[in-house]
C-alpha atoms as a PDB file:
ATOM      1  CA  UNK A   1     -63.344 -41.403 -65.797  1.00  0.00           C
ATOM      2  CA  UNK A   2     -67.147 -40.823 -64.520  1.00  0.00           C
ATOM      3  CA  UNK A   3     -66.586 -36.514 -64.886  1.00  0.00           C
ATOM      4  CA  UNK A   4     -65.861 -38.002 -68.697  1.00  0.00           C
ATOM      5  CA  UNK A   5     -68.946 -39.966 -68.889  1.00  0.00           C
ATOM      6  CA  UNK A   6     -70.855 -37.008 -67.161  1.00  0.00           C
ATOM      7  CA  UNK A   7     -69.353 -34.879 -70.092  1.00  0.00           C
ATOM      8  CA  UNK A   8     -69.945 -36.739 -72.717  1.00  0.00           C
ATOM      9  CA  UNK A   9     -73.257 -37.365 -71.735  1.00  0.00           C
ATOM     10  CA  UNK A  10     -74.047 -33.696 -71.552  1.00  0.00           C
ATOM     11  CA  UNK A  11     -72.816 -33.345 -74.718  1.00  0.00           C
ATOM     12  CA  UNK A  12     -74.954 -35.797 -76.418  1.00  0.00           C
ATOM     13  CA  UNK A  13     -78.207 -34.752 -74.531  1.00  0.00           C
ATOM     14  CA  UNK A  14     -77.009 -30.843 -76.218  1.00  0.00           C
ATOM     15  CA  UNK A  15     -76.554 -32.360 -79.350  1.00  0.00           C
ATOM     16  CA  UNK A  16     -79.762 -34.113 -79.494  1.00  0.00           C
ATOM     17  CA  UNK A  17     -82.082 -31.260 -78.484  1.00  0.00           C
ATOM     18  CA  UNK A  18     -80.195 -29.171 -80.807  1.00  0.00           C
ATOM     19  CA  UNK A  19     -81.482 -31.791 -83.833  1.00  0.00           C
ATOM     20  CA  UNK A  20     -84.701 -32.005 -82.547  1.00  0.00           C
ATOM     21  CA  UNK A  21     -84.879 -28.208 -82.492  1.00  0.00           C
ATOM     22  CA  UNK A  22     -83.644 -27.147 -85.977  1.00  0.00           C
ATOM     23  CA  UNK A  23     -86.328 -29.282 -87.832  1.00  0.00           C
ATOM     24  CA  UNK A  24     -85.416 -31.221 -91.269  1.00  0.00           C
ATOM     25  CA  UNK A  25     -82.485 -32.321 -92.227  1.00  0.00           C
ATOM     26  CA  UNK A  26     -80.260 -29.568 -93.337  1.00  0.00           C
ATOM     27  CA  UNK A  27     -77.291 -29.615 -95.278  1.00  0.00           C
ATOM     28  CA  UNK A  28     -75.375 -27.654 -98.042  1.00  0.00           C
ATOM     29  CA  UNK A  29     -74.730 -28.813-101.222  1.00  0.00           C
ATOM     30  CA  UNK A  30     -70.729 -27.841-103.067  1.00  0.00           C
ATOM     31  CA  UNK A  31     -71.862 -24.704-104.049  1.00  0.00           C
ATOM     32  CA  UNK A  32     -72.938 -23.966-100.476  1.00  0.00           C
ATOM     33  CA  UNK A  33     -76.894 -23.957-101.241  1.00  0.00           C
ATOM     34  CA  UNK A  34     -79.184 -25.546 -98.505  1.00  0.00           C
ATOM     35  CA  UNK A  35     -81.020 -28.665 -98.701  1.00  0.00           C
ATOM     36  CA  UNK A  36     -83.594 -29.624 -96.643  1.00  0.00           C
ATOM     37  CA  UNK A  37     -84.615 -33.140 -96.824  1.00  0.00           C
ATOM     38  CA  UNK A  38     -88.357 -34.583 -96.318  1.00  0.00           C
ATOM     39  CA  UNK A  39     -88.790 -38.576 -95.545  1.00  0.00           C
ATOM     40  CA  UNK A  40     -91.440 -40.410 -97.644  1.00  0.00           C
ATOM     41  CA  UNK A  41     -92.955 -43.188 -95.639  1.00  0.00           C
ATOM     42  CA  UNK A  42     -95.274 -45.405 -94.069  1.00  0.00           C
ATOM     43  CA  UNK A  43     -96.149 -47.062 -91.318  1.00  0.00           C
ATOM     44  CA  UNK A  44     -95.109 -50.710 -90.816  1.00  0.00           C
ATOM     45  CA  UNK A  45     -98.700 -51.742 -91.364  1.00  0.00           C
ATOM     46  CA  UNK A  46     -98.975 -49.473 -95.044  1.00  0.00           C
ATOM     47  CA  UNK A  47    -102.034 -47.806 -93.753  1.00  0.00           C
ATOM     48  CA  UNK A  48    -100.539 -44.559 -92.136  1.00  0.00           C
ATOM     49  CA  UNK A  49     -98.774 -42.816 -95.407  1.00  0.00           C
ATOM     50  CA  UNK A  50     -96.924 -39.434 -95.109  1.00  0.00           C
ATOM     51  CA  UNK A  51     -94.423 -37.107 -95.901  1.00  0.00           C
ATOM     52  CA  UNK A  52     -92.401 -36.125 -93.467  1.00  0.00           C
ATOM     53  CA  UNK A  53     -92.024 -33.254 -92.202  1.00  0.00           C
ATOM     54  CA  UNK A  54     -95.515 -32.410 -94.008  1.00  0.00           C
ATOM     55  CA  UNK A  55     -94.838 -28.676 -93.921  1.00  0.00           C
ATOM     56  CA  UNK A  56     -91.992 -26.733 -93.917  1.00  0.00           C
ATOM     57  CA  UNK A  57     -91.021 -22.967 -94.598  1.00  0.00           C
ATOM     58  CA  UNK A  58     -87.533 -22.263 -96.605  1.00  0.00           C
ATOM     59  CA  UNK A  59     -86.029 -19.198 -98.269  1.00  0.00           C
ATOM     60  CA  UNK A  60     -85.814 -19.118-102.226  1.00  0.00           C
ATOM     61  CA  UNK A  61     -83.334 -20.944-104.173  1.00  0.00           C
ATOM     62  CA  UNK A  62     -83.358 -23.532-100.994  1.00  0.00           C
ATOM     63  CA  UNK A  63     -83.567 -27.354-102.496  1.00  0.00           C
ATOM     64  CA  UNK A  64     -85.875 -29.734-101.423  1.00  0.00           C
ATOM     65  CA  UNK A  65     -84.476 -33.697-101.576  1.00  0.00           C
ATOM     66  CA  UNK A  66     -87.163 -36.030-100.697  1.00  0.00           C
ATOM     67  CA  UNK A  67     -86.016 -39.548 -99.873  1.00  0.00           C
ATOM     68  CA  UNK A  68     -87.693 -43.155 -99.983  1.00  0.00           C
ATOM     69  CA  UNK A  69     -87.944 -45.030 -97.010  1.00  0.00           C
ATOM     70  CA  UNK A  70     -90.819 -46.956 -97.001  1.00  0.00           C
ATOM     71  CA  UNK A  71     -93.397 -48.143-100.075  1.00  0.00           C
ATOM     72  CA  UNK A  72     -93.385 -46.731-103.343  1.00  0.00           C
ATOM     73  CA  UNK A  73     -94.588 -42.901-103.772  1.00  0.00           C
ATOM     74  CA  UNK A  74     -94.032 -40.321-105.763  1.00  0.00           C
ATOM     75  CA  UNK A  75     -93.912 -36.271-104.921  1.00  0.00           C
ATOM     76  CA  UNK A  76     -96.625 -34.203-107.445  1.00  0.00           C
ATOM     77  CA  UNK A  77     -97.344 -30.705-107.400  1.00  0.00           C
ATOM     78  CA  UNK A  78    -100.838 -29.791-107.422  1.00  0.00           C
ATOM     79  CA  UNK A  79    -100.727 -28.004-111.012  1.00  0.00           C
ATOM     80  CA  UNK A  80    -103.241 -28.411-114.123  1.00  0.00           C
ATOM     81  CA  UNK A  81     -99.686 -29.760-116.251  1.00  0.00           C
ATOM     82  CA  UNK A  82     -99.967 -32.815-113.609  1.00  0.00           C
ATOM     83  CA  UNK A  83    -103.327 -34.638-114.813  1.00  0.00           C
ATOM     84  CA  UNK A  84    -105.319 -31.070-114.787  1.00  0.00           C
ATOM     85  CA  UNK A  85    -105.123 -30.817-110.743  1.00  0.00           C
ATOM     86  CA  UNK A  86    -106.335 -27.220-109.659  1.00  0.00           C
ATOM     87  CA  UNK A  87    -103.125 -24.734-108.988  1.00  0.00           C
ATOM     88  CA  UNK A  88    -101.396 -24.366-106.047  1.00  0.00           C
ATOM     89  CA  UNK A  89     -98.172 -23.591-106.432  1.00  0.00           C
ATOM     90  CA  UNK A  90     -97.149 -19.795-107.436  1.00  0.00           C
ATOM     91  CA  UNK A  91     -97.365 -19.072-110.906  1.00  0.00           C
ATOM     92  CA  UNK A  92     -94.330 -18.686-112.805  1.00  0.00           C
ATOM     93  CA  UNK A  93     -92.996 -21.692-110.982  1.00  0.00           C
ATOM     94  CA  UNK A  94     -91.725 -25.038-112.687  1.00  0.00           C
ATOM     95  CA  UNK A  95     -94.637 -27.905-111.627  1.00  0.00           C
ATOM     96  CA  UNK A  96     -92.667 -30.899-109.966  1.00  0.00           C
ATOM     97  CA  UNK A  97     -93.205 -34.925-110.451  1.00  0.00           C
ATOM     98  CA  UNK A  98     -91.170 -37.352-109.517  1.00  0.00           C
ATOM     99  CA  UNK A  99     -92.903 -39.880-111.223  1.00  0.00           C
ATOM    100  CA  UNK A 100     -92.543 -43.017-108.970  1.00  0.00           C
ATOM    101  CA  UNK A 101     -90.287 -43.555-106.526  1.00  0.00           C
ATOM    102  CA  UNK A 102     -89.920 -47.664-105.930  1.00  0.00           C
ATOM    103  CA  UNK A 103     -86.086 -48.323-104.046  1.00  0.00           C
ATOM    104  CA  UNK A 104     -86.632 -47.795-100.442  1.00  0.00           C
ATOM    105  CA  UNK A 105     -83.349 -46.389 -98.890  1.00  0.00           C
ATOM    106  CA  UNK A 106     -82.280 -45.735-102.869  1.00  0.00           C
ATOM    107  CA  UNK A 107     -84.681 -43.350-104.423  1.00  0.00           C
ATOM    108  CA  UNK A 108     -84.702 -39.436-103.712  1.00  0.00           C
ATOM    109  CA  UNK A 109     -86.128 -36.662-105.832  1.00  0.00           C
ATOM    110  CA  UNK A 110     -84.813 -33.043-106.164  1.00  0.00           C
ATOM    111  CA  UNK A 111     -86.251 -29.473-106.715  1.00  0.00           C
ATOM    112  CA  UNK A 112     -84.920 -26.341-105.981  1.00  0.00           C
ATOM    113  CA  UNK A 113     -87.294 -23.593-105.524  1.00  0.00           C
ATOM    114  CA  UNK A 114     -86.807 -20.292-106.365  1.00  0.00           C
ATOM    115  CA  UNK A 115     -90.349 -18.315-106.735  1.00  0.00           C
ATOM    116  CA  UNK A 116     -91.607 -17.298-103.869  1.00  0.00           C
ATOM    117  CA  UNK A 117     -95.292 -19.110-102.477  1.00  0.00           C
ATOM    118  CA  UNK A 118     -96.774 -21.669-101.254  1.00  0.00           C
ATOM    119  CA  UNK A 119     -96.300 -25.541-103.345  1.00  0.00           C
ATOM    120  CA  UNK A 120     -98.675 -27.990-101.769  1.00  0.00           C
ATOM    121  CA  UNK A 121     -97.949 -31.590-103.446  1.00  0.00           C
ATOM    122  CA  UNK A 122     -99.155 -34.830-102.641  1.00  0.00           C
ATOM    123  CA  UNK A 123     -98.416 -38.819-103.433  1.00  0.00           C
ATOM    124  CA  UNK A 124    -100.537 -40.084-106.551  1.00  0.00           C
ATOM    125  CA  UNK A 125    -101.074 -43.353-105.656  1.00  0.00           C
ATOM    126  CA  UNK A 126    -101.807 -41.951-102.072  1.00  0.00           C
ATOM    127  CA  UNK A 127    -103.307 -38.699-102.321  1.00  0.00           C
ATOM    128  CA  UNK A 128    -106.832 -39.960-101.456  1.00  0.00           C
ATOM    129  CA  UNK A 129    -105.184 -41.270 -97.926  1.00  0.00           C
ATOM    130  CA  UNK A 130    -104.271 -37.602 -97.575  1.00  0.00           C
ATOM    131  CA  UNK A 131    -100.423 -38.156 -98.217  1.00  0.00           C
ATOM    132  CA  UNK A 132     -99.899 -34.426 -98.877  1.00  0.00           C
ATOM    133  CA  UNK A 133     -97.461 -31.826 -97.735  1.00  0.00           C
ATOM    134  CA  UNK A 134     -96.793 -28.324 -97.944  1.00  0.00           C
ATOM    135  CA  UNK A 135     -93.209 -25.692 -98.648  1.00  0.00           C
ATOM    136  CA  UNK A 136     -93.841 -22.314 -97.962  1.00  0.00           C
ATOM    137  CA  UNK A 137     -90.817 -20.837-100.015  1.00  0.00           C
ATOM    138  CA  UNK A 138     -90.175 -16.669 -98.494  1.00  0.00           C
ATOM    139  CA  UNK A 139     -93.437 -15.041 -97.917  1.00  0.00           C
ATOM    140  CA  UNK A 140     -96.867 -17.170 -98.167  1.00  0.00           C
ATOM    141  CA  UNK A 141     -98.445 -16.263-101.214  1.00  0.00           C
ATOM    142  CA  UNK A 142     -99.970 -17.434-104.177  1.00  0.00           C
ATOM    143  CA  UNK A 143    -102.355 -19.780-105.607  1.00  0.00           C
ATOM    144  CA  UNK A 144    -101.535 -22.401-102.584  1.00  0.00           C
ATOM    145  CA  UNK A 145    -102.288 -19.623-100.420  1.00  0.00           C
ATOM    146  CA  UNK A 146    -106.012 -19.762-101.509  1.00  0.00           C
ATOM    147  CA  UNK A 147    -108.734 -21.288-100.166  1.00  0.00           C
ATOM    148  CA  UNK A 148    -109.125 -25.085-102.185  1.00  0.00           C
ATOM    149  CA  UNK A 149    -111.394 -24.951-104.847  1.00  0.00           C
ATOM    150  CA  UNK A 150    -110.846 -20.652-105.560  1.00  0.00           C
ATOM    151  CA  UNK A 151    -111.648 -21.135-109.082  1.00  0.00           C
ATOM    152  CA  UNK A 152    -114.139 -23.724-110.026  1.00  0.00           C
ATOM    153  CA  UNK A 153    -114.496 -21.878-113.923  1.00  0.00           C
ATOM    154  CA  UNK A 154    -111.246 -23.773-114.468  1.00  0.00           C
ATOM    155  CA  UNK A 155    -112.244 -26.840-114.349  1.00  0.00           C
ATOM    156  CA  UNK A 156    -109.770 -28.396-112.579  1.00  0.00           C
ATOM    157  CA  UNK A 157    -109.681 -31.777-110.749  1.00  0.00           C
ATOM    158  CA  UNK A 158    -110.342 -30.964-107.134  1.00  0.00           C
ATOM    159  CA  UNK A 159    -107.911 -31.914-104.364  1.00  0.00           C
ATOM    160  CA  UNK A 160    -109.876 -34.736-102.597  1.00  0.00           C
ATOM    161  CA  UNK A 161    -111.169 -33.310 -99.197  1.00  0.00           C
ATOM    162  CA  UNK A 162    -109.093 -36.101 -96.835  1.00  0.00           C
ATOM    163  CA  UNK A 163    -105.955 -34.828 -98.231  1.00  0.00           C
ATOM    164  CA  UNK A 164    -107.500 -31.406 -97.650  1.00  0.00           C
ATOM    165  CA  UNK A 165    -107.460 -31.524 -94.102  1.00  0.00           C
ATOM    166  CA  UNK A 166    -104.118 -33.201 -93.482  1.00  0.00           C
ATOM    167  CA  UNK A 167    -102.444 -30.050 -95.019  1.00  0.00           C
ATOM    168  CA  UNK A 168    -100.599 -27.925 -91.945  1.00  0.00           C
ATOM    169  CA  UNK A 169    -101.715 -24.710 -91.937  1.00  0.00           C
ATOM    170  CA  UNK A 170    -100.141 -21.685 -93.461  1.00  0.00           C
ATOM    171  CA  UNK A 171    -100.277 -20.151 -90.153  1.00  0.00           C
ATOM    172  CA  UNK A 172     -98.525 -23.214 -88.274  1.00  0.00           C
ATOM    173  CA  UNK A 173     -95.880 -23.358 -90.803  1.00  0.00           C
ATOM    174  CA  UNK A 174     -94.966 -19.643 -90.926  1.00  0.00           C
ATOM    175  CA  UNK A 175     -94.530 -20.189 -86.802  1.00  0.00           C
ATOM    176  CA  UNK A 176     -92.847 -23.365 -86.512  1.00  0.00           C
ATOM    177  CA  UNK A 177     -91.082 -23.190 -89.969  1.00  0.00           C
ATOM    178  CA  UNK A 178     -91.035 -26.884 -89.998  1.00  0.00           C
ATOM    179  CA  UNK A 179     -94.492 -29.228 -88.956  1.00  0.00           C
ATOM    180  CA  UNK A 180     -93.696 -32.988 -88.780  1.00  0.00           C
ATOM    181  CA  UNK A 181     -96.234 -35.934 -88.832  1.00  0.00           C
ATOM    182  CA  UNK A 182     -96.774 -37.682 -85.556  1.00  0.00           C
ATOM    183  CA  UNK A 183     -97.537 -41.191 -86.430  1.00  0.00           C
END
């Protein structure tokens, strides 16, 4: 009976680690397509807002399910279409909103992403707290790849300069493949 706990012990600390090292939730959908799954939340307080994991790298045509656990959010692309905020996701690509997400534990939103680039997005009632996060979809190109603020002739609403520094950097992301928030 104890070599049985012993086992099954060893077989929970393997399957643990193993979670811990493969990043975001992963799954496939009936067609056999990944998903990848990013948390929207909060602290218990409301003060500490973030997607999570904030930055994550995934091949084209993977989909992206954010779900609601905490507040009410919603998941914007940075794109002109989305109240004229400067580009940065690639061109050619479908801009995302969610509009707002408001059923904790019952709200998700859905993209799948099949151009190639970076897609930085952020929270509009929280993008001035810096809730922000980052997909890196194949090979890190693209208008997100650029520094913020490339092209000021546009005229574009600028992304606020707390939420630019809580964006994980293109480097990070390419080497981790997944960067999650440590509240």
């Amino acid at each position: 009976m104890r070599a049985l706990r012993i086992c099954l012990v060893i077989v929970m600390v393997i399957a643990i680690q193993t979670c811990l090292e493969t990043g975001p939730a992963m799954a496939q959908d009936a067609a056999g397509d990944s998903i990848v799954t990013i948390r929207i939340t909060q602290d218990a307080s409301g003060r500490m807002v973030y997607f999570d994991p904030v930055g994550v790298w995934v091949a084209p045509g993977t989909t992206i399910r954010w779900v609601l656990e905490r507040g009410y959010h919603s998941v914007t692309a940075y794109h002109p279409d989305n109240g004229n905020y400067e580009l940065r996701i690639p061109e050619g690509a479908t801009p995302f909103n969610s509009g707002m997400l408001l059923e904790p534990g019952v709200s998700t939103f859905e993209v799948t992403l099949d151009v190639s680039g970076v897609y930085d997005y952020f929270c509009i009632p929280h993008e001035a707290a810096g809730m922000v996060g980052r997909i890196i979809v194949g090979a890190p190109d693209g208008p997100g790849s650029n520094r913020f603020g490339y092209d000021s002739s546009q005229g574009w609403r600028e992304v606020p300069v707390r939420a630019q520094a809580q964006f994980p950097e293109i480097d990070e992301i390419m080497a981790k493949k997944v960067v999650s928030v440590t509240p």
